[in-house]
N, C-alpha and C. Protein backbone atom coordinates (compact mmCIF):
# COMPACT_ATOMS: atom_id res chain seq x y z
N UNK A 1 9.20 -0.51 -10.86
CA UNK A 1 8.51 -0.38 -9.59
C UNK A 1 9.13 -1.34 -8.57
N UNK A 2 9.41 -0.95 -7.38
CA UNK A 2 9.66 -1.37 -6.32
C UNK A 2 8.86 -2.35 -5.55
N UNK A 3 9.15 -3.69 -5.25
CA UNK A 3 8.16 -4.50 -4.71
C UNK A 3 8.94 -4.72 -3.25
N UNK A 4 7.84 -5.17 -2.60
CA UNK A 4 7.54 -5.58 -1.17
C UNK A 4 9.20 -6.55 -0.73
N UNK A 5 9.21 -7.47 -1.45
CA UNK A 5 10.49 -8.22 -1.25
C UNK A 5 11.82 -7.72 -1.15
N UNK A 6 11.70 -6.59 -2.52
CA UNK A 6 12.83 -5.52 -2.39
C UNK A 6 13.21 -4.99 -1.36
N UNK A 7 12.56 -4.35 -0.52
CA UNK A 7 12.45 -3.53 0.43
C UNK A 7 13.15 -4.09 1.05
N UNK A 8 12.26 -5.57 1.38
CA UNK A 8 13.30 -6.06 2.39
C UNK A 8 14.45 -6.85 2.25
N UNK A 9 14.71 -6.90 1.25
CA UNK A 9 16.18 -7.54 1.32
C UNK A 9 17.28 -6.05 1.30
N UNK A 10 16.82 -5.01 0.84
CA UNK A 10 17.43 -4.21 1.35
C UNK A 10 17.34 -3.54 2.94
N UNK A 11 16.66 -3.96 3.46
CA UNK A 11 16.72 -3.33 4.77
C UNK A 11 17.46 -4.67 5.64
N UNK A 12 17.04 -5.51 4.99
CA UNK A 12 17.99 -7.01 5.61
C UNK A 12 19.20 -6.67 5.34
N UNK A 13 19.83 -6.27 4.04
CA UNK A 13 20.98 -6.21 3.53
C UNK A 13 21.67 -5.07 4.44
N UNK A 14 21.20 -4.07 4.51
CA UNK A 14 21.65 -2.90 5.47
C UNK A 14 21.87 -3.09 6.58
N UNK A 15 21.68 -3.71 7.18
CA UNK A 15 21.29 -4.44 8.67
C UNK A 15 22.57 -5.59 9.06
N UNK A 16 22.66 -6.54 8.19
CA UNK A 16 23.06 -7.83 8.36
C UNK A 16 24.84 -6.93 7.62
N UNK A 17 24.73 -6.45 6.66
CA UNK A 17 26.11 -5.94 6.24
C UNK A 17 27.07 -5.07 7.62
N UNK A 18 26.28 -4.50 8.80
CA UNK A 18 26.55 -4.31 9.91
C UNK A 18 27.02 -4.87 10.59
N UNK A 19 26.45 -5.81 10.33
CA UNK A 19 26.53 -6.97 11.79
C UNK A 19 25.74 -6.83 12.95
N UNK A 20 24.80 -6.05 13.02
CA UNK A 20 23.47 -5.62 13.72
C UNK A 20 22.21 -6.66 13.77
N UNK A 21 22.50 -7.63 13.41
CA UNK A 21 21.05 -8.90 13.78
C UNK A 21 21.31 -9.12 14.91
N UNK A 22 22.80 -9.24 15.21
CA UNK A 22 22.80 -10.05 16.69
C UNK A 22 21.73 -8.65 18.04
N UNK A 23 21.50 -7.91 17.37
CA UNK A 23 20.75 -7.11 17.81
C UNK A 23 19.24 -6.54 17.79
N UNK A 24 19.39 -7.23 16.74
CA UNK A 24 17.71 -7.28 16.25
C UNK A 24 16.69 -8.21 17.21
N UNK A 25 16.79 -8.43 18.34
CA UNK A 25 15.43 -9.30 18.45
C UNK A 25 13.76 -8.47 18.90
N UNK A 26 12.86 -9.66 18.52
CA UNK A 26 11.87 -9.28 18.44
C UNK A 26 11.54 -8.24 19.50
N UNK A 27 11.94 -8.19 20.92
CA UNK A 27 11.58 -7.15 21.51
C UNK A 27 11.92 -5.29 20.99
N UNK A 28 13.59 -5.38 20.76
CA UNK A 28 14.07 -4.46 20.61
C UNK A 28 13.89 -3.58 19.15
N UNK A 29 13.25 -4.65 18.27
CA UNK A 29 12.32 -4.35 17.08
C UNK A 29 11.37 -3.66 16.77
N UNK A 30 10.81 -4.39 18.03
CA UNK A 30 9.37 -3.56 18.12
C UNK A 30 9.50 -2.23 18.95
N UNK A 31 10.58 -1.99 20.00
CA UNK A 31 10.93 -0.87 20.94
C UNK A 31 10.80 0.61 19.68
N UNK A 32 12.25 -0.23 18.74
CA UNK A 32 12.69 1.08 17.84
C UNK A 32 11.20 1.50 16.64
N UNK A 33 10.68 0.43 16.12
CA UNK A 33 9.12 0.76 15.54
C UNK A 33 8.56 2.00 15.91
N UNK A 34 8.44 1.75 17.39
CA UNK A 34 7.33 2.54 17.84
C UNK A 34 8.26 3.83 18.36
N UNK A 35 9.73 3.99 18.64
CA UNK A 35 10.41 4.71 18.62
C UNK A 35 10.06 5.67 17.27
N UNK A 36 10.08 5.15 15.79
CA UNK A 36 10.32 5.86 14.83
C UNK A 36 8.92 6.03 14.66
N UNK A 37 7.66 5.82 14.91
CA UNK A 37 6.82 6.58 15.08
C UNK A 37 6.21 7.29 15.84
N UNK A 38 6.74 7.29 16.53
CA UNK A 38 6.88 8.61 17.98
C UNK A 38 7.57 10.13 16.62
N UNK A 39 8.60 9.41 16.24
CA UNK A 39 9.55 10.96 15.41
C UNK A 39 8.64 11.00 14.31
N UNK A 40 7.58 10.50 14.04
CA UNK A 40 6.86 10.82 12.66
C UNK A 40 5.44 11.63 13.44
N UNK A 41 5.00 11.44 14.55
CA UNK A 41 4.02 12.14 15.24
C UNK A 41 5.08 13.64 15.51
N UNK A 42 5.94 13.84 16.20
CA UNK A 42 6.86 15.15 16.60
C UNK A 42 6.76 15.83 15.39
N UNK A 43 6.37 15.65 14.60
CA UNK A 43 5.71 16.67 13.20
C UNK A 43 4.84 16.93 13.41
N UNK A 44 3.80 16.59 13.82
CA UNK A 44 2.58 17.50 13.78
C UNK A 44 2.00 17.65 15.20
N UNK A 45 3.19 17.52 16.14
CA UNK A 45 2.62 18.12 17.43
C UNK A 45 1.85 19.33 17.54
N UNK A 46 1.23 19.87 18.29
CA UNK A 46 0.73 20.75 18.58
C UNK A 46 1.03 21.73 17.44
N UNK A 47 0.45 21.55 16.10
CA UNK A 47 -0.02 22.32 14.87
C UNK A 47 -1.06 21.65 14.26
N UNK A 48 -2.25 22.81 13.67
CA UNK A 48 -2.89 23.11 12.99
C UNK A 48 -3.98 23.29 12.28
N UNK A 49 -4.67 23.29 11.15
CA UNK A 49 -4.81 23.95 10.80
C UNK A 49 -3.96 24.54 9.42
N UNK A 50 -4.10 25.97 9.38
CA UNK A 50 -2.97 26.18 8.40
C UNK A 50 -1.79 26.38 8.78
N UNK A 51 -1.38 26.37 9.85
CA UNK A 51 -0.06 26.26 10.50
C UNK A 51 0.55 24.77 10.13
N UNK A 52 -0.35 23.82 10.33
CA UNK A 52 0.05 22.42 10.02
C UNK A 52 0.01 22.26 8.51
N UNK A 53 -0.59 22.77 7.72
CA UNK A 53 -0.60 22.61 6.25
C UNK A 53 0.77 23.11 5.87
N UNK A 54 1.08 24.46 5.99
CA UNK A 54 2.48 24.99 5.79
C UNK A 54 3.51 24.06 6.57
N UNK A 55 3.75 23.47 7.76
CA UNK A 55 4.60 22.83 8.01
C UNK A 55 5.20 21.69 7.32
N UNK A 56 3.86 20.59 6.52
CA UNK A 56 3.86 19.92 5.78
C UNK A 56 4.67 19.66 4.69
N UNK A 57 4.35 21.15 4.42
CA UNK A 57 4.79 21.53 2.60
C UNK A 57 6.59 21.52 3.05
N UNK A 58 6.53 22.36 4.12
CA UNK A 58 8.43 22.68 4.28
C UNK A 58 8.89 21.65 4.71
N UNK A 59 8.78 20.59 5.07
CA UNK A 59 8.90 19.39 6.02
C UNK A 59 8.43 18.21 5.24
N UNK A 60 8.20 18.43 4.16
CA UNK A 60 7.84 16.97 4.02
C UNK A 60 9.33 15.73 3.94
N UNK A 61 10.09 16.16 3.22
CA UNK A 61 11.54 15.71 3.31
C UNK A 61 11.72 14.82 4.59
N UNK A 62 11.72 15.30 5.43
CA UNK A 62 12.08 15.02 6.92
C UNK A 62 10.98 14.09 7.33
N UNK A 63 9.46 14.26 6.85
CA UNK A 63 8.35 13.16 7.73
C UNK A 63 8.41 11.97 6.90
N UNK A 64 8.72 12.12 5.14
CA UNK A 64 9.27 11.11 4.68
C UNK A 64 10.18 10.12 4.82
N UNK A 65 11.36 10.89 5.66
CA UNK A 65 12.64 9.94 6.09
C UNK A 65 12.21 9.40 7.39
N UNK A 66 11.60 9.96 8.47
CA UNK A 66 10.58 9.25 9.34
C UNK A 66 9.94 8.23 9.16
N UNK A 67 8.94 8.66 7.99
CA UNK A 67 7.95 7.41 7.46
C UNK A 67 8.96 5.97 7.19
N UNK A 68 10.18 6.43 6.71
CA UNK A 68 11.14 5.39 5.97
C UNK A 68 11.70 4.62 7.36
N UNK A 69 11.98 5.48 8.15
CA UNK A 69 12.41 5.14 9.56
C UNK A 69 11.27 3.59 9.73
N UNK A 70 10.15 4.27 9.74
CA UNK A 70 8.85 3.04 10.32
C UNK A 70 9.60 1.79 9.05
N UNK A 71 9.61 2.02 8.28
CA UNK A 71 9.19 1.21 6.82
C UNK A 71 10.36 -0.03 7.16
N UNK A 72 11.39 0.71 7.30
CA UNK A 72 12.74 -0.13 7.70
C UNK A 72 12.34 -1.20 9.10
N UNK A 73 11.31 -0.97 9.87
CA UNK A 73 11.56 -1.66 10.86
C UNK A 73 10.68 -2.80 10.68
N UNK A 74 9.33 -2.16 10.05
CA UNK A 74 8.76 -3.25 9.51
C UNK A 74 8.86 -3.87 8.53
N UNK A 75 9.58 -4.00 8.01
CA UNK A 75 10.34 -5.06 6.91
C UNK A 75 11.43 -5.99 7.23
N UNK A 76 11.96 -5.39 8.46
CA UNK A 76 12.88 -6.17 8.74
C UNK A 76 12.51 -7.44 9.68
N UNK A 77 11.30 -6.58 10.83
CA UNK A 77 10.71 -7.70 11.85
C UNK A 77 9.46 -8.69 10.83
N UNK A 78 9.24 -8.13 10.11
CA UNK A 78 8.20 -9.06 9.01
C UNK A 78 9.40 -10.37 8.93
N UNK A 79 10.26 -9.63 7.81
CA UNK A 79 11.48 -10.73 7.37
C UNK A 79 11.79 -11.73 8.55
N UNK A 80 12.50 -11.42 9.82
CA UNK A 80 12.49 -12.13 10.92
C UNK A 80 11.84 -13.15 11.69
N UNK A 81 10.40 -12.80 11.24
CA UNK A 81 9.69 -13.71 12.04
C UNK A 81 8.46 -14.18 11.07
N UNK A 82 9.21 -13.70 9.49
CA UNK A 82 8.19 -14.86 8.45
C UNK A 82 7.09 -14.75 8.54
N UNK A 83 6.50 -13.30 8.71
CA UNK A 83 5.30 -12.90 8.53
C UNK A 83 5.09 -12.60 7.44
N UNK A 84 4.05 -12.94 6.23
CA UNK A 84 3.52 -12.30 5.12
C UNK A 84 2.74 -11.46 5.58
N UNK A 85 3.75 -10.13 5.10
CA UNK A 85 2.91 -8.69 5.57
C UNK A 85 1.30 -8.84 4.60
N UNK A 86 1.85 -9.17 3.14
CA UNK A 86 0.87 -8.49 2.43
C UNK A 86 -0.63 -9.68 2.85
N UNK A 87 -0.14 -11.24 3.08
CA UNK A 87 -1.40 -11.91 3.30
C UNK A 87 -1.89 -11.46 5.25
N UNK A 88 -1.03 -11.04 5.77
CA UNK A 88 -1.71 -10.78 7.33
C UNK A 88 -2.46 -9.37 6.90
N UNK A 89 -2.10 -8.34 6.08
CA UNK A 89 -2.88 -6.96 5.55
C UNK A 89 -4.13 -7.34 5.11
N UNK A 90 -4.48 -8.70 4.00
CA UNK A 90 -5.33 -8.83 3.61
C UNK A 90 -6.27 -9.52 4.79
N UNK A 91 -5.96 -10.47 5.48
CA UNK A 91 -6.39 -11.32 6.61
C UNK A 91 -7.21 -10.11 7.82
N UNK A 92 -6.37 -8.85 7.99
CA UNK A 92 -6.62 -7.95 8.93
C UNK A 92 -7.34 -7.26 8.32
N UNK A 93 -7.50 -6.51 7.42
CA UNK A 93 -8.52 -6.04 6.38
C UNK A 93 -10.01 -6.70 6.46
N UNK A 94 -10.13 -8.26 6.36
CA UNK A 94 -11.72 -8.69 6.35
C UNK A 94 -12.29 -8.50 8.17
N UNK A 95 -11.42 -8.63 8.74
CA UNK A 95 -11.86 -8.68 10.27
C UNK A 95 -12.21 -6.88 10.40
N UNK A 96 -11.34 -6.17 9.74
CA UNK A 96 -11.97 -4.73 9.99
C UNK A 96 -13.40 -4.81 9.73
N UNK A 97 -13.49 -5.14 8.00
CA UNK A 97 -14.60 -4.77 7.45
C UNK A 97 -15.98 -4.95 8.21
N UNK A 98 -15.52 -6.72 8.98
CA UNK A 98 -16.49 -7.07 9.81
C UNK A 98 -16.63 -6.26 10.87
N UNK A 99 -15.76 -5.51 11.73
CA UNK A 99 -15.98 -4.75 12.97
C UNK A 99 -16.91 -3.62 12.43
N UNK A 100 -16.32 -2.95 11.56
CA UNK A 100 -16.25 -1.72 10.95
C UNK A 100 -17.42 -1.58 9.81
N UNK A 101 -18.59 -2.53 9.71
CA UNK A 101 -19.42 -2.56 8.62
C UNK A 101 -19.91 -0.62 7.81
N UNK A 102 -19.68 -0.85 6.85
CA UNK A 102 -19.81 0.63 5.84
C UNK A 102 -21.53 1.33 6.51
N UNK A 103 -22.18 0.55 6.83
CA UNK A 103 -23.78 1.29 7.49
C UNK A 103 -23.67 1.98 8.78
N UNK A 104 -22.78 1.13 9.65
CA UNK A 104 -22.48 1.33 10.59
C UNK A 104 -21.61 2.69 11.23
N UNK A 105 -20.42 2.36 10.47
CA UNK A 105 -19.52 2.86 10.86
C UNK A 105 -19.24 4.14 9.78
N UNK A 106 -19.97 4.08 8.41
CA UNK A 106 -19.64 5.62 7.75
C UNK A 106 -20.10 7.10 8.54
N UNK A 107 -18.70 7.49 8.76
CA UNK A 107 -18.62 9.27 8.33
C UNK A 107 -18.48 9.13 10.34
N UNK A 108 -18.52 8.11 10.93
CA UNK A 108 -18.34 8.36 12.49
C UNK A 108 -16.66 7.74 12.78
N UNK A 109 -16.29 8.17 14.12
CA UNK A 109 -14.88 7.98 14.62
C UNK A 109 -14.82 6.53 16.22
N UNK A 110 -16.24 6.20 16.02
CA UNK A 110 -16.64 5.31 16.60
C UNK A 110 -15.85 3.97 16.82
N UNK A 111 -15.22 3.79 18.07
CA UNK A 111 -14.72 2.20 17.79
C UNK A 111 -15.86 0.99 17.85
N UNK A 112 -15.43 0.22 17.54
CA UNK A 112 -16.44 -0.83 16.67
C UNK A 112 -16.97 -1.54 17.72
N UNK A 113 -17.06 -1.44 18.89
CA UNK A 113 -17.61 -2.13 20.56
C UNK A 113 -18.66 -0.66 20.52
N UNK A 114 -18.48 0.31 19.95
CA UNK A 114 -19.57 0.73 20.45
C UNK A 114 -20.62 1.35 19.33
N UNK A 115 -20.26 0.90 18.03
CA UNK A 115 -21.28 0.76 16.79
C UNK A 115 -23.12 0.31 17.38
C-alpha cells in the first residue's frame, strides 16, 4: 500500500528531476490546483442523470487522471510549505463537526451560519 509520503516524494521527484521548482511558488501552485479542478468538473458539466451515470462508466480513465492532476498539486504545495496534510485533515475535520453538528445538519445542504 501506498502511503501519503510516497506520493510525495514522487511528485517532488517528478518535479525537481525537471528543474521546475524554480517554478513552483506558492501562488502559481495554487493557480494550477484549481486549474486541475476546473478539468475534473468539465466531466460532468451539464450531464445528468443517466446521461451522467453512462458518462462516468466510459470516462472514468480520464476523471481519474484529472483527480491525479489535483493529487499532484497537493502534495507537492503540502511538501513546500510543510504542511501536515494528514494532521491539518484531522484539525479541519473537528471544526467541521463543530459547525456541522449531526442534529443539526443531517440529511440538509445547509451552510452552517444558517443551521
Amino acid at each position: 500500500m501506498v502511503n501519503w509520503r510516497d506520493i510525495q516524494k514522487k511528485a517532488v521527484g517528478f518535479r525537481d528531476a525537471r528543474n521546475w521548482k524554480q517554478f513552483h511558488n506558492p501562488k502559481d501552485m495554487a493557480l494550477s490546483l484549481v486549474l486541475e479542478a476546473t478539468e475534473v468538473m468539465e466531466h460532468f458539466q451539464w450531464k445528468n442523470g443517466k446521461e451522467l451515470d453512462k458518462y462516468v462508466r466510459e470516462h472514468k480513465g480520464e476523471i481519474a487522471d484529472e483527480l491525479a492532476d489535483v493529487l499532484f498539486w497537493i502534495a507537492t504545495m503540502s511538501n513546500d510549505l510543510k504542511i501536515d496534510l494528514f494532521k491539518a485533515f484531522e484539525e479541519k475535520m473537528k471544526k467541521n463537526e463543530k459547525k456541522y453538528p449531526v442534529k443539526k445538519s443531517r440529511g440538509k445542504h445547509t451552510k452552517y451560519t444558517e443551521l
